[in-house]
PDB file of N, CA and C in Angstrom:
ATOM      1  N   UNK A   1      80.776  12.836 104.744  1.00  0.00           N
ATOM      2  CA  UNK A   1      82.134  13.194 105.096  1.00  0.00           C
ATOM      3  C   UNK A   1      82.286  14.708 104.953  1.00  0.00           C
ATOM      4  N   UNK A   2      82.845  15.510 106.328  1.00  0.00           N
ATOM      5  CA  UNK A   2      83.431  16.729 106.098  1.00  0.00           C
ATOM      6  C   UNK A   2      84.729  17.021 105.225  1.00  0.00           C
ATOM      7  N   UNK A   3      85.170  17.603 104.379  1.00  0.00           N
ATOM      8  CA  UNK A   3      85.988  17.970 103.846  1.00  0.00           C
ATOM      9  C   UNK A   3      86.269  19.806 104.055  1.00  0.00           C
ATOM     10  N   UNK A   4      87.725  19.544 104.360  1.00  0.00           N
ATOM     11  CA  UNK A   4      88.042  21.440 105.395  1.00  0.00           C
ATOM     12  C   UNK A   4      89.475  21.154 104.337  1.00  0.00           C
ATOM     13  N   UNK A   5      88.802  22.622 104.227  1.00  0.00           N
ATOM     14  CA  UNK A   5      89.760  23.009 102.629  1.00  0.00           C
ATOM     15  C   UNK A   5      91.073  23.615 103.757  1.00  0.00           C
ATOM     16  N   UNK A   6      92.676  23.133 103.208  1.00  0.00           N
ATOM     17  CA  UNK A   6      93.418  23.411 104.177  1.00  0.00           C
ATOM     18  C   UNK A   6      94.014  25.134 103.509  1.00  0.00           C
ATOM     19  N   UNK A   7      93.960  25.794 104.228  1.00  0.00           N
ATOM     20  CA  UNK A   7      94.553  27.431 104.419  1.00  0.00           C
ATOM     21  C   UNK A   7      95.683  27.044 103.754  1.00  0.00           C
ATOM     22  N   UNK A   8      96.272  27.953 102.690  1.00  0.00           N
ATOM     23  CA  UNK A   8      97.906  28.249 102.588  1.00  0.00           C
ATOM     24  C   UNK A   8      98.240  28.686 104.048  1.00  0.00           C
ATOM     25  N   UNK A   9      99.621  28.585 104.127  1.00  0.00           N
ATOM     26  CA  UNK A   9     100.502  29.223 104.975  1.00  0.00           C
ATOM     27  C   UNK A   9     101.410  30.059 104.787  1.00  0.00           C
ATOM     28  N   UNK A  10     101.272  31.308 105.657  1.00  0.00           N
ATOM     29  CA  UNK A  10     101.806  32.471 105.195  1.00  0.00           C
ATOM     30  C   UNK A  10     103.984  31.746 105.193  1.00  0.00           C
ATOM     31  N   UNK A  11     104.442  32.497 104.713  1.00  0.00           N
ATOM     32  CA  UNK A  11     105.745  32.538 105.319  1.00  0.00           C
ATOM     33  C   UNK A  11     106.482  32.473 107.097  1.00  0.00           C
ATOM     34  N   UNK A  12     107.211  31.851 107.642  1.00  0.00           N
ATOM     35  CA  UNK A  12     107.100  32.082 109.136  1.00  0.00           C
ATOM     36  C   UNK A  12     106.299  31.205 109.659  1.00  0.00           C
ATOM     37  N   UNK A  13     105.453  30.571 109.238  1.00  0.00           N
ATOM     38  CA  UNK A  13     104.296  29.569 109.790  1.00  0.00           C
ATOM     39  C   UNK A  13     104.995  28.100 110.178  1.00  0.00           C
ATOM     40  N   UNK A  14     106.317  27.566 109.604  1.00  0.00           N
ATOM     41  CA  UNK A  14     106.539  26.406 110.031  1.00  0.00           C
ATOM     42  C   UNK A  14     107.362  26.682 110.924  1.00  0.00           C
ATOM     43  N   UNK A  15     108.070  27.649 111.064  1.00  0.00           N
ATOM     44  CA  UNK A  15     109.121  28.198 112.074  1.00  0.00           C
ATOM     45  C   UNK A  15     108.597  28.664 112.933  1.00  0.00           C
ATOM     46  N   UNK A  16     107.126  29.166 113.111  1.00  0.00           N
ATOM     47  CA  UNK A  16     106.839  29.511 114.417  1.00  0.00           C
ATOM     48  C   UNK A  16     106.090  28.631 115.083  1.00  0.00           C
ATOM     49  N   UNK A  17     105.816  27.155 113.924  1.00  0.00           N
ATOM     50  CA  UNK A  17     104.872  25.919 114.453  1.00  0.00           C
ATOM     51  C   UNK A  17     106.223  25.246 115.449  1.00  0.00           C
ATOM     52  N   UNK A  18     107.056  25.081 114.494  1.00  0.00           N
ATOM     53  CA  UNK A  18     108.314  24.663 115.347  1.00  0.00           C
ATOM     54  C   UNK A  18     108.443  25.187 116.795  1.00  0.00           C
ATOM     55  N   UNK A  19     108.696  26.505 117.275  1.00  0.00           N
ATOM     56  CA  UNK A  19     109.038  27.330 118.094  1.00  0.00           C
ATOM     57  C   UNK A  19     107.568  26.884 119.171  1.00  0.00           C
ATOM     58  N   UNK A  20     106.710  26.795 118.959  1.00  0.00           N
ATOM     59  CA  UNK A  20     105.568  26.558 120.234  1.00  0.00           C
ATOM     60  C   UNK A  20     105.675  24.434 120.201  1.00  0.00           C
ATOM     61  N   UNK A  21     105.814  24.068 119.764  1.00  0.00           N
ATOM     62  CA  UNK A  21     106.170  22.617 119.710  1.00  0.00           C
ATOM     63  C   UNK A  21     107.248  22.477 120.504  1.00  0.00           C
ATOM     64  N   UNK A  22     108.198  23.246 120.161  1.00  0.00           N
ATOM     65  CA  UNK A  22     109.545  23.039 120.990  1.00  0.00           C
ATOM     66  C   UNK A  22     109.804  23.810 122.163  1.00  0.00           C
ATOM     67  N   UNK A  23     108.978  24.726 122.500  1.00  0.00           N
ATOM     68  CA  UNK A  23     109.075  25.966 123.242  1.00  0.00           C
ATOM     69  C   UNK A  23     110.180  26.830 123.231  1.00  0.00           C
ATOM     70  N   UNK A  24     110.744  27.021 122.243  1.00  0.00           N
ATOM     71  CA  UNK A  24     111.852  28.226 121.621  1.00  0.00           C
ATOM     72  C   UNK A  24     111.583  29.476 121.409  1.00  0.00           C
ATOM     73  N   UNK A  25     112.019  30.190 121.994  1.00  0.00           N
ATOM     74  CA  UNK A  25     111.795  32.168 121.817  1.00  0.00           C
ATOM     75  C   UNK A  25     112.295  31.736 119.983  1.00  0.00           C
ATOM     76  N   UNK A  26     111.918  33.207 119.817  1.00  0.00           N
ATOM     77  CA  UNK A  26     112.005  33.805 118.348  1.00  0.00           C
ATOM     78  C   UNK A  26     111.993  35.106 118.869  1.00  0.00           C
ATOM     79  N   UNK A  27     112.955  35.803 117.311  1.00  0.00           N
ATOM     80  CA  UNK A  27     113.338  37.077 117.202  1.00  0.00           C
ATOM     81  C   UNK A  27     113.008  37.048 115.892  1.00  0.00           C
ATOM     82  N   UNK A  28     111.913  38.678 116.049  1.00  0.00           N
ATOM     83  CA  UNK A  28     111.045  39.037 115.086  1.00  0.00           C
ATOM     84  C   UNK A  28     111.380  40.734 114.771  1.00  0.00           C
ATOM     85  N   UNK A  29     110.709  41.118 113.741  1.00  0.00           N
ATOM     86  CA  UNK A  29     110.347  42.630 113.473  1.00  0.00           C
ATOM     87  C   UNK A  29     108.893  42.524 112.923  1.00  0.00           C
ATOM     88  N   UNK A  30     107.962  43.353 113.982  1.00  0.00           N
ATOM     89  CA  UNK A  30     106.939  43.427 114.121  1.00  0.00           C
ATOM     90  C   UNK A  30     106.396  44.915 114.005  1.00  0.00           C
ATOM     91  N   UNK A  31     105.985  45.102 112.913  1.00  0.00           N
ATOM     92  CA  UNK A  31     105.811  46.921 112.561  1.00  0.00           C
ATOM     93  C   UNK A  31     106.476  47.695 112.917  1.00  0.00           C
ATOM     94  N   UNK A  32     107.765  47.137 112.392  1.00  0.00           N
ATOM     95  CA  UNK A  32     109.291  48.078 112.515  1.00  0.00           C
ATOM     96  C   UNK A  32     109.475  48.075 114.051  1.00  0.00           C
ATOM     97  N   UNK A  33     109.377  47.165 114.735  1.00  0.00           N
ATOM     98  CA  UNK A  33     109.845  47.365 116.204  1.00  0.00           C
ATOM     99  C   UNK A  33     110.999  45.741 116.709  1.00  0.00           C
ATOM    100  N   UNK A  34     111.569  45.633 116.890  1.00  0.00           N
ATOM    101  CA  UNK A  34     112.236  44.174 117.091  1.00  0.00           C
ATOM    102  C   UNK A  34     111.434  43.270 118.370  1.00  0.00           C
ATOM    103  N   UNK A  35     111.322  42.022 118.170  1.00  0.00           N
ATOM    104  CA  UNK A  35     110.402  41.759 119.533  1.00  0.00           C
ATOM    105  C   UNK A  35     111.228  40.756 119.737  1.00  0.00           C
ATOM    106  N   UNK A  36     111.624  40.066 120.769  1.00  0.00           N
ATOM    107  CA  UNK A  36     111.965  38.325 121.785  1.00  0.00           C
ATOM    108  C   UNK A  36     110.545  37.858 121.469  1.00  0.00           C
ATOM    109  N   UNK A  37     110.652  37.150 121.249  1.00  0.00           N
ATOM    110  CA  UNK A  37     109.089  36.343 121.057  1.00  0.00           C
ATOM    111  C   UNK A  37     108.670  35.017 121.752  1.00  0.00           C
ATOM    112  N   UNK A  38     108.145  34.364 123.058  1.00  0.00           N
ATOM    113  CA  UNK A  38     107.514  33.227 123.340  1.00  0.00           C
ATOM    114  C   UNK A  38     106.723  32.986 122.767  1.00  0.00           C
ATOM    115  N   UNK A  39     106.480  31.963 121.588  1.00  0.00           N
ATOM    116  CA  UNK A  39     104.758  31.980 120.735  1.00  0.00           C
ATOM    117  C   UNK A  39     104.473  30.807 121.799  1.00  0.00           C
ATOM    118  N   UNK A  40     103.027  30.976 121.926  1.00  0.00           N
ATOM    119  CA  UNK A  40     102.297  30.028 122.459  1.00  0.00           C
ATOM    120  C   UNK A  40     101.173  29.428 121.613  1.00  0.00           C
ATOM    121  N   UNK A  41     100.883  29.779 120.496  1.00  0.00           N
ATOM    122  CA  UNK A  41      99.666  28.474 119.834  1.00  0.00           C
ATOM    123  C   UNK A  41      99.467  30.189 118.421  1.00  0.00           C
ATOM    124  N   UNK A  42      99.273  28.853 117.890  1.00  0.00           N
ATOM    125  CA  UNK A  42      98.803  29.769 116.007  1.00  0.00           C
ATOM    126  C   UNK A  42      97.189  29.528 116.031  1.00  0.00           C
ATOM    127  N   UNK A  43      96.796  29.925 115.236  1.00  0.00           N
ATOM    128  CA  UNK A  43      95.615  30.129 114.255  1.00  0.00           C
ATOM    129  C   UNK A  43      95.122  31.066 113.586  1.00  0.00           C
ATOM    130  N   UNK A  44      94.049  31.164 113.306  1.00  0.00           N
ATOM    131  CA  UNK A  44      93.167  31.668 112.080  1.00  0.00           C
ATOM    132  C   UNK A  44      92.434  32.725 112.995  1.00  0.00           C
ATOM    133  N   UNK A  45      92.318  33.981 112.018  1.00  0.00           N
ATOM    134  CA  UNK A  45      91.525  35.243 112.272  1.00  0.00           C
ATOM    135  C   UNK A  45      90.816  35.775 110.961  1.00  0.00           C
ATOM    136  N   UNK A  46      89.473  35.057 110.873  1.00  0.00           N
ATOM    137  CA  UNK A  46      89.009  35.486 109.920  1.00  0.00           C
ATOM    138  C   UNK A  46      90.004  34.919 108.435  1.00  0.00           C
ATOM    139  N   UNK A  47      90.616  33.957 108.250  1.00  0.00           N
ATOM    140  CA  UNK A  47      91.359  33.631 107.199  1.00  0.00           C
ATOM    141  C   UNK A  47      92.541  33.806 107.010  1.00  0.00           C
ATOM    142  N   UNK A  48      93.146  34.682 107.716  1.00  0.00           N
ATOM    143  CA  UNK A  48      94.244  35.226 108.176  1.00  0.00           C
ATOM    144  C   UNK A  48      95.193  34.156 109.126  1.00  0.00           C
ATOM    145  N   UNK A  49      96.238  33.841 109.017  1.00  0.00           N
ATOM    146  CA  UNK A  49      97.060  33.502 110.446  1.00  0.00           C
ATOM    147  C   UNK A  49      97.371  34.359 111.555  1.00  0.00           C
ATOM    148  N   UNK A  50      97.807  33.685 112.776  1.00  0.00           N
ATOM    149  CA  UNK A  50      97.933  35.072 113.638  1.00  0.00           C
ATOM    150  C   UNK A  50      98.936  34.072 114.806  1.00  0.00           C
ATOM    151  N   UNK A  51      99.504  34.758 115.397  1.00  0.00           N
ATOM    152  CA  UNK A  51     100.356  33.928 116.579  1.00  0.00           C
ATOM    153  C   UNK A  51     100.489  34.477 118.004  1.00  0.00           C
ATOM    154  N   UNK A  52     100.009  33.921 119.067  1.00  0.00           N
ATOM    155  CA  UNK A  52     100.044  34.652 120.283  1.00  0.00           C
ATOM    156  C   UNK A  52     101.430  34.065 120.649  1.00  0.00           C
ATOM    157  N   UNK A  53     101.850  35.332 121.682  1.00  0.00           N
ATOM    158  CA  UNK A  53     103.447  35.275 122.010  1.00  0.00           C
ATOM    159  C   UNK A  53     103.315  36.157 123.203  1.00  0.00           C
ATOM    160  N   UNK A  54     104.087  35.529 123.942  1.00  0.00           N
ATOM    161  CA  UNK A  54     104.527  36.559 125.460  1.00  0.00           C
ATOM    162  C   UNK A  54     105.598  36.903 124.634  1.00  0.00           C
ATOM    163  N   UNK A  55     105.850  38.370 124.966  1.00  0.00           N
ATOM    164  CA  UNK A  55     107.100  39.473 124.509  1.00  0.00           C
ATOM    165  C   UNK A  55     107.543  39.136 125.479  1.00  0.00           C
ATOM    166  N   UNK A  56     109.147  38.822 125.390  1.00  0.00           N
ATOM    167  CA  UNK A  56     109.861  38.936 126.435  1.00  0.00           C
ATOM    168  C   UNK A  56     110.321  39.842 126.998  1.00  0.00           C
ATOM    169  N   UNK A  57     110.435  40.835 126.077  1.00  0.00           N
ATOM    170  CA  UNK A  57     111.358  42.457 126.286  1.00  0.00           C
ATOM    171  C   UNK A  57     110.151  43.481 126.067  1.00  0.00           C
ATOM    172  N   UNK A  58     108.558  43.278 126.525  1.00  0.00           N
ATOM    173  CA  UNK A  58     107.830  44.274 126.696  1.00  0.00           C
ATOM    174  C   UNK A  58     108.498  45.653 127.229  1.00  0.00           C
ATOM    175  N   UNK A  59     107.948  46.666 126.966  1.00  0.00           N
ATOM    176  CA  UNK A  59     108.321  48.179 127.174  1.00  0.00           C
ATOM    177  C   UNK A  59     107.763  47.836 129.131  1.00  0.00           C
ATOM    178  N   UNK A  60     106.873  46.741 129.366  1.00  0.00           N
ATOM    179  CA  UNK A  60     106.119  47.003 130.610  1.00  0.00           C
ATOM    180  C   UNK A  60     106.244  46.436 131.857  1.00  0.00           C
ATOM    181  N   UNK A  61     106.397  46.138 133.103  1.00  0.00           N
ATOM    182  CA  UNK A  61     106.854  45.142 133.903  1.00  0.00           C
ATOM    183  C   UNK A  61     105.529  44.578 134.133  1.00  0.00           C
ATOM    184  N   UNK A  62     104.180  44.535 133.659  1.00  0.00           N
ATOM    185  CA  UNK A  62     102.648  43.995 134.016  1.00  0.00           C
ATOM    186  C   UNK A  62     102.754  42.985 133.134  1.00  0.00           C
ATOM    187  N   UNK A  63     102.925  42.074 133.683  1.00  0.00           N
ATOM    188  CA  UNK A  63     102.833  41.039 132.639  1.00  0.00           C
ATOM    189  C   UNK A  63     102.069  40.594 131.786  1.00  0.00           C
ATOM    190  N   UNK A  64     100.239  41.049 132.304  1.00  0.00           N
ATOM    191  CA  UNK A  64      99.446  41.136 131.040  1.00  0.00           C
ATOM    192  C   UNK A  64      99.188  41.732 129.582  1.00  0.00           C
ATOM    193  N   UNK A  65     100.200  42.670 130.302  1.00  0.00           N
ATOM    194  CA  UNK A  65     101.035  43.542 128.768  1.00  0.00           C
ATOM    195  C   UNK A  65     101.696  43.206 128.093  1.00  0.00           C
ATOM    196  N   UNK A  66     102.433  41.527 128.207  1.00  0.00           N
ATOM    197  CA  UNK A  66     103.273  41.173 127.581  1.00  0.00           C
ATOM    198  C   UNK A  66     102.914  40.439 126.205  1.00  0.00           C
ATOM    199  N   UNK A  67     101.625  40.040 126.388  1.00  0.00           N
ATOM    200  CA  UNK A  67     100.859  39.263 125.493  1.00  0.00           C
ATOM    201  C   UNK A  67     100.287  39.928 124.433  1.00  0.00           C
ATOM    202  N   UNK A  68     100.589  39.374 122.797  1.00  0.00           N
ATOM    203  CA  UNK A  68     100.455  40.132 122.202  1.00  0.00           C
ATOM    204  C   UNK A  68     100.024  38.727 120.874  1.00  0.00           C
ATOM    205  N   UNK A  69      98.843  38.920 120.124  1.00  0.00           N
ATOM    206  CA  UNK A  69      98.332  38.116 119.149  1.00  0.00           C
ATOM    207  C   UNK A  69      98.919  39.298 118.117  1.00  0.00           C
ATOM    208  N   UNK A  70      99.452  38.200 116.787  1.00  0.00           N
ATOM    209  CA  UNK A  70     100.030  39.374 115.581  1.00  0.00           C
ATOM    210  C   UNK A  70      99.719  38.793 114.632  1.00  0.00           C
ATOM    211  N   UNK A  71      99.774  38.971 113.813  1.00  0.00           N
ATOM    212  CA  UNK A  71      99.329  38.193 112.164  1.00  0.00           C
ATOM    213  C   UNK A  71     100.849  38.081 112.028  1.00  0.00           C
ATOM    214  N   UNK A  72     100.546  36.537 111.372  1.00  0.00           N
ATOM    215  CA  UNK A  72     102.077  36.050 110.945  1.00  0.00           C
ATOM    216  C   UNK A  72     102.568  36.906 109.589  1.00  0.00           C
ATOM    217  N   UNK A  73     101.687  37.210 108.577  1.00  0.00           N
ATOM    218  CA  UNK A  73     102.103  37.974 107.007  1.00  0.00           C
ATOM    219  C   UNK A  73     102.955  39.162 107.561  1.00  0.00           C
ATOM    220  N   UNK A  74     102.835  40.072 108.814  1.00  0.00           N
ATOM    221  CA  UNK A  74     103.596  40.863 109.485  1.00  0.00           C
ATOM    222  C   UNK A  74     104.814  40.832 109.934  1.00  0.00           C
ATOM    223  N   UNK A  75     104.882  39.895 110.207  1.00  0.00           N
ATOM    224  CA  UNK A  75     106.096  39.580 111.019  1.00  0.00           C
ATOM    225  C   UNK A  75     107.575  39.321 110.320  1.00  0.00           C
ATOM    226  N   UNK A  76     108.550  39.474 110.449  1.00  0.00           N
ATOM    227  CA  UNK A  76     109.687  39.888 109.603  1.00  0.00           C
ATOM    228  C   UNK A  76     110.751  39.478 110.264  1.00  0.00           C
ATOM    229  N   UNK A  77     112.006  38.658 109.258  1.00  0.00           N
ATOM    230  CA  UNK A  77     113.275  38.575 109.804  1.00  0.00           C
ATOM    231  C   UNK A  77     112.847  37.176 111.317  1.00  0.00           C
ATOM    232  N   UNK A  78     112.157  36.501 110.886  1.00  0.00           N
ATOM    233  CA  UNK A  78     112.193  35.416 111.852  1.00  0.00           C
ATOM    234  C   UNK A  78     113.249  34.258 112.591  1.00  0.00           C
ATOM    235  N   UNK A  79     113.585  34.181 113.611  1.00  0.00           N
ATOM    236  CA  UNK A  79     114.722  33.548 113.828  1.00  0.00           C
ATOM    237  C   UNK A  79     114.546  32.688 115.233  1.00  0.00           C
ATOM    238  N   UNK A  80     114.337  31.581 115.024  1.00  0.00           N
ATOM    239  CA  UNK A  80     114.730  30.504 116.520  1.00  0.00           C
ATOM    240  C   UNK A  80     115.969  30.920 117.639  1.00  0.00           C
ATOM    241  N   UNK A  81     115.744  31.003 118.446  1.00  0.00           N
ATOM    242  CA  UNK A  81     117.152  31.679 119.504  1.00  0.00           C
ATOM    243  C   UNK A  81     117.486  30.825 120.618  1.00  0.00           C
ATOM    244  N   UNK A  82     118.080  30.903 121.023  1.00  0.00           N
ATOM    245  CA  UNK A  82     118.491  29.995 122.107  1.00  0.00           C
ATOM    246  C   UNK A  82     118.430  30.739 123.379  1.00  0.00           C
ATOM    247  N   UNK A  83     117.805  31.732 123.588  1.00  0.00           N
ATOM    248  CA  UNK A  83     117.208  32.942 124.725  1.00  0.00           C
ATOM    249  C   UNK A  83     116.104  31.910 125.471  1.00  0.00           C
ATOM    250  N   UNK A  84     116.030  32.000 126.572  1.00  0.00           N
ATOM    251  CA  UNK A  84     115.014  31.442 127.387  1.00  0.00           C
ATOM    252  C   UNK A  84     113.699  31.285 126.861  1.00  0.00           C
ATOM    253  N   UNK A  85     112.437  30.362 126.542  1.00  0.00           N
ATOM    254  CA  UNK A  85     111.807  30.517 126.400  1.00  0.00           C
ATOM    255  C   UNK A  85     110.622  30.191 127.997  1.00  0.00           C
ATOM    256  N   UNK A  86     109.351  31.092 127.972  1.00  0.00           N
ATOM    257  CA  UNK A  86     109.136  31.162 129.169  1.00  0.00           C
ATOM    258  C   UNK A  86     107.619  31.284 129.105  1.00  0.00           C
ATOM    259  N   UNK A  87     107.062  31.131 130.047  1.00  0.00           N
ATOM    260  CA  UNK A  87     105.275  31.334 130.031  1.00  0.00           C
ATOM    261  C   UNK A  87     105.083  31.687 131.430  1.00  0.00           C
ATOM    262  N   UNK A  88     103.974  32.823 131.325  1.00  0.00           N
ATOM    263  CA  UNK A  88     103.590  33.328 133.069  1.00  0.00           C
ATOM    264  C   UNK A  88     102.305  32.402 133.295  1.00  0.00           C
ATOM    265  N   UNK A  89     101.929  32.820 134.600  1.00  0.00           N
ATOM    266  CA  UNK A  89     100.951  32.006 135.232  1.00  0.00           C
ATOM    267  C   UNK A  89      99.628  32.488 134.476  1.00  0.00           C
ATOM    268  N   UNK A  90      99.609  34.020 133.954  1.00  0.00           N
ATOM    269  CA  UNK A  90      98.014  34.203 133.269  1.00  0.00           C
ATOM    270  C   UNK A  90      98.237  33.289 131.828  1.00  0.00           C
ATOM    271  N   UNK A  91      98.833  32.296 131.154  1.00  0.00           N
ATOM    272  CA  UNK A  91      98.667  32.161 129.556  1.00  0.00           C
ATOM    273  C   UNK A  91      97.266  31.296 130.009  1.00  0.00           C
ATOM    274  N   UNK A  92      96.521  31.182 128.923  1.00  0.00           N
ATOM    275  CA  UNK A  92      95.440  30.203 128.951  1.00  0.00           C
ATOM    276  C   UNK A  92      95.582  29.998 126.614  1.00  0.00           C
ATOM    277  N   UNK A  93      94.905  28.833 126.524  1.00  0.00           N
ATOM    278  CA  UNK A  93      95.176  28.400 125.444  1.00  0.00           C
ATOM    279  C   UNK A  93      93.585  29.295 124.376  1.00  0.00           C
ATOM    280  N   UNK A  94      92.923  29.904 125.627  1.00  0.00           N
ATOM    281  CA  UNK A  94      91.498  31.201 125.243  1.00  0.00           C
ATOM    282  C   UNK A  94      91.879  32.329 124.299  1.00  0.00           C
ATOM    283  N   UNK A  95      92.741  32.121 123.400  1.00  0.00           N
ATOM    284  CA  UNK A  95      93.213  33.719 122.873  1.00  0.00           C
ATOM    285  C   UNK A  95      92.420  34.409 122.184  1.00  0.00           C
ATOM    286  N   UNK A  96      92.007  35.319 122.914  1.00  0.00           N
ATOM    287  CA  UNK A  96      91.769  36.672 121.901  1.00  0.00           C
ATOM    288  C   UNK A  96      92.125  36.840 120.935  1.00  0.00           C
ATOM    289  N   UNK A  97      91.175  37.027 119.739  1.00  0.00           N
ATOM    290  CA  UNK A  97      91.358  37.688 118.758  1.00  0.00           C
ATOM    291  C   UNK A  97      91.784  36.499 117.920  1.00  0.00           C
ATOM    292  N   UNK A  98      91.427  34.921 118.155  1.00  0.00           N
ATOM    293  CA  UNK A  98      91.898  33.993 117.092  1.00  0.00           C
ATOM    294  C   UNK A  98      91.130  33.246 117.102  1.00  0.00           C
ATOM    295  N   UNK A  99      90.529  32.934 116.182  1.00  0.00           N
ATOM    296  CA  UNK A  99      89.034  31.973 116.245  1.00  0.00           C
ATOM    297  C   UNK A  99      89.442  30.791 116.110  1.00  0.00           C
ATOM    298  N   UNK A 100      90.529  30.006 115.231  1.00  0.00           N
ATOM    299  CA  UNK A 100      90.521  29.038 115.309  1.00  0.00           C
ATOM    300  C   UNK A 100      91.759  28.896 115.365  1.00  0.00           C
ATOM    301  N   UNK A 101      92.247  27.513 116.706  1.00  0.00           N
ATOM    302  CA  UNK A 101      93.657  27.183 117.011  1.00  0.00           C
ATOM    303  C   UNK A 101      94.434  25.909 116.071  1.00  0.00           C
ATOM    304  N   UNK A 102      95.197  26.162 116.211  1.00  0.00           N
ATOM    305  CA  UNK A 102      95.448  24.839 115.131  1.00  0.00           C
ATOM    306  C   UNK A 102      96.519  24.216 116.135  1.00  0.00           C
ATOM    307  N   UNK A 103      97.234  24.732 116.450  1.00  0.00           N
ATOM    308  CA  UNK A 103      98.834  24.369 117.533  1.00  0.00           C
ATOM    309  C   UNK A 103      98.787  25.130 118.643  1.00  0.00           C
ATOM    310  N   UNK A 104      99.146  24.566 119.927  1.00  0.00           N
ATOM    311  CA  UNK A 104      99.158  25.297 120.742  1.00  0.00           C
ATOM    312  C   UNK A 104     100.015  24.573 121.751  1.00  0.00           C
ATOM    313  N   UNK A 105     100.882  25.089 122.885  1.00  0.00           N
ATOM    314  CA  UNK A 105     101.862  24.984 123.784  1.00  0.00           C
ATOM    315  C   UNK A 105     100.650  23.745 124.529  1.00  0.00           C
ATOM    316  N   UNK A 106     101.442  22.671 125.011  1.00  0.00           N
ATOM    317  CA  UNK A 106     100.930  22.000 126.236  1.00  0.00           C
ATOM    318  C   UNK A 106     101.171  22.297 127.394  1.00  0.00           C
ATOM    319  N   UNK A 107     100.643  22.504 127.996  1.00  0.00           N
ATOM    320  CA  UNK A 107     101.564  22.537 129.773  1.00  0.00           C
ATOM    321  C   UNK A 107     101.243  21.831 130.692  1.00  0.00           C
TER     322      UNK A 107
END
């Protein structure tokens, strides 16, 4: 029998498990910057949590710019919103920079 020792969870982790389960934007502060947040699927970076999210209010109109993996211990002032939540045609469930998925958006 395998036995997989389960990770603590940072703060923000059930609220943003919620938010890709339900497909709900979130409003964050992300290294002092405010973000709209679409999360699309959590996991692990090296031991770490991390959450990919289409920004809704990117600085950019390229939408591949909108996508942004963050470590959840970062993230600040978390809040479920009732703002559109939304996904473009590039998401794929492949994220960069997260080795292991634990939750992730169905589509």
């Amino acid at each position: 029998m395998t036995v997989i020792a389960l990770r603590p969870r940072p703060p923000g982790w059930d609220l943003l498990a919620r938010a890709v389960i339900e497909k709900r934007s979130v409003t964050a502060r992300y290294h002092g910057q405010d973000r709209l947040l679409c999360p699309h699927l959590l996991g692990w970076r090296n031991g770490r949590a991390k959450v990919l999210s289409y920004q809704a209010a990117a600085p950019t109109g390229d939408p591949r710019q909108h996508w942004r993996s963050m470590f959840v211990d970062e993230l600040q002032d978390l809040a479920i919103t009732d703002a559109t939540w939304f996904t473009p045609v590039n998401y794929t469930a492949n994220a960069v920079g997260i080795d292991l998925i634990e939750i992730a958006v169905e589509l």
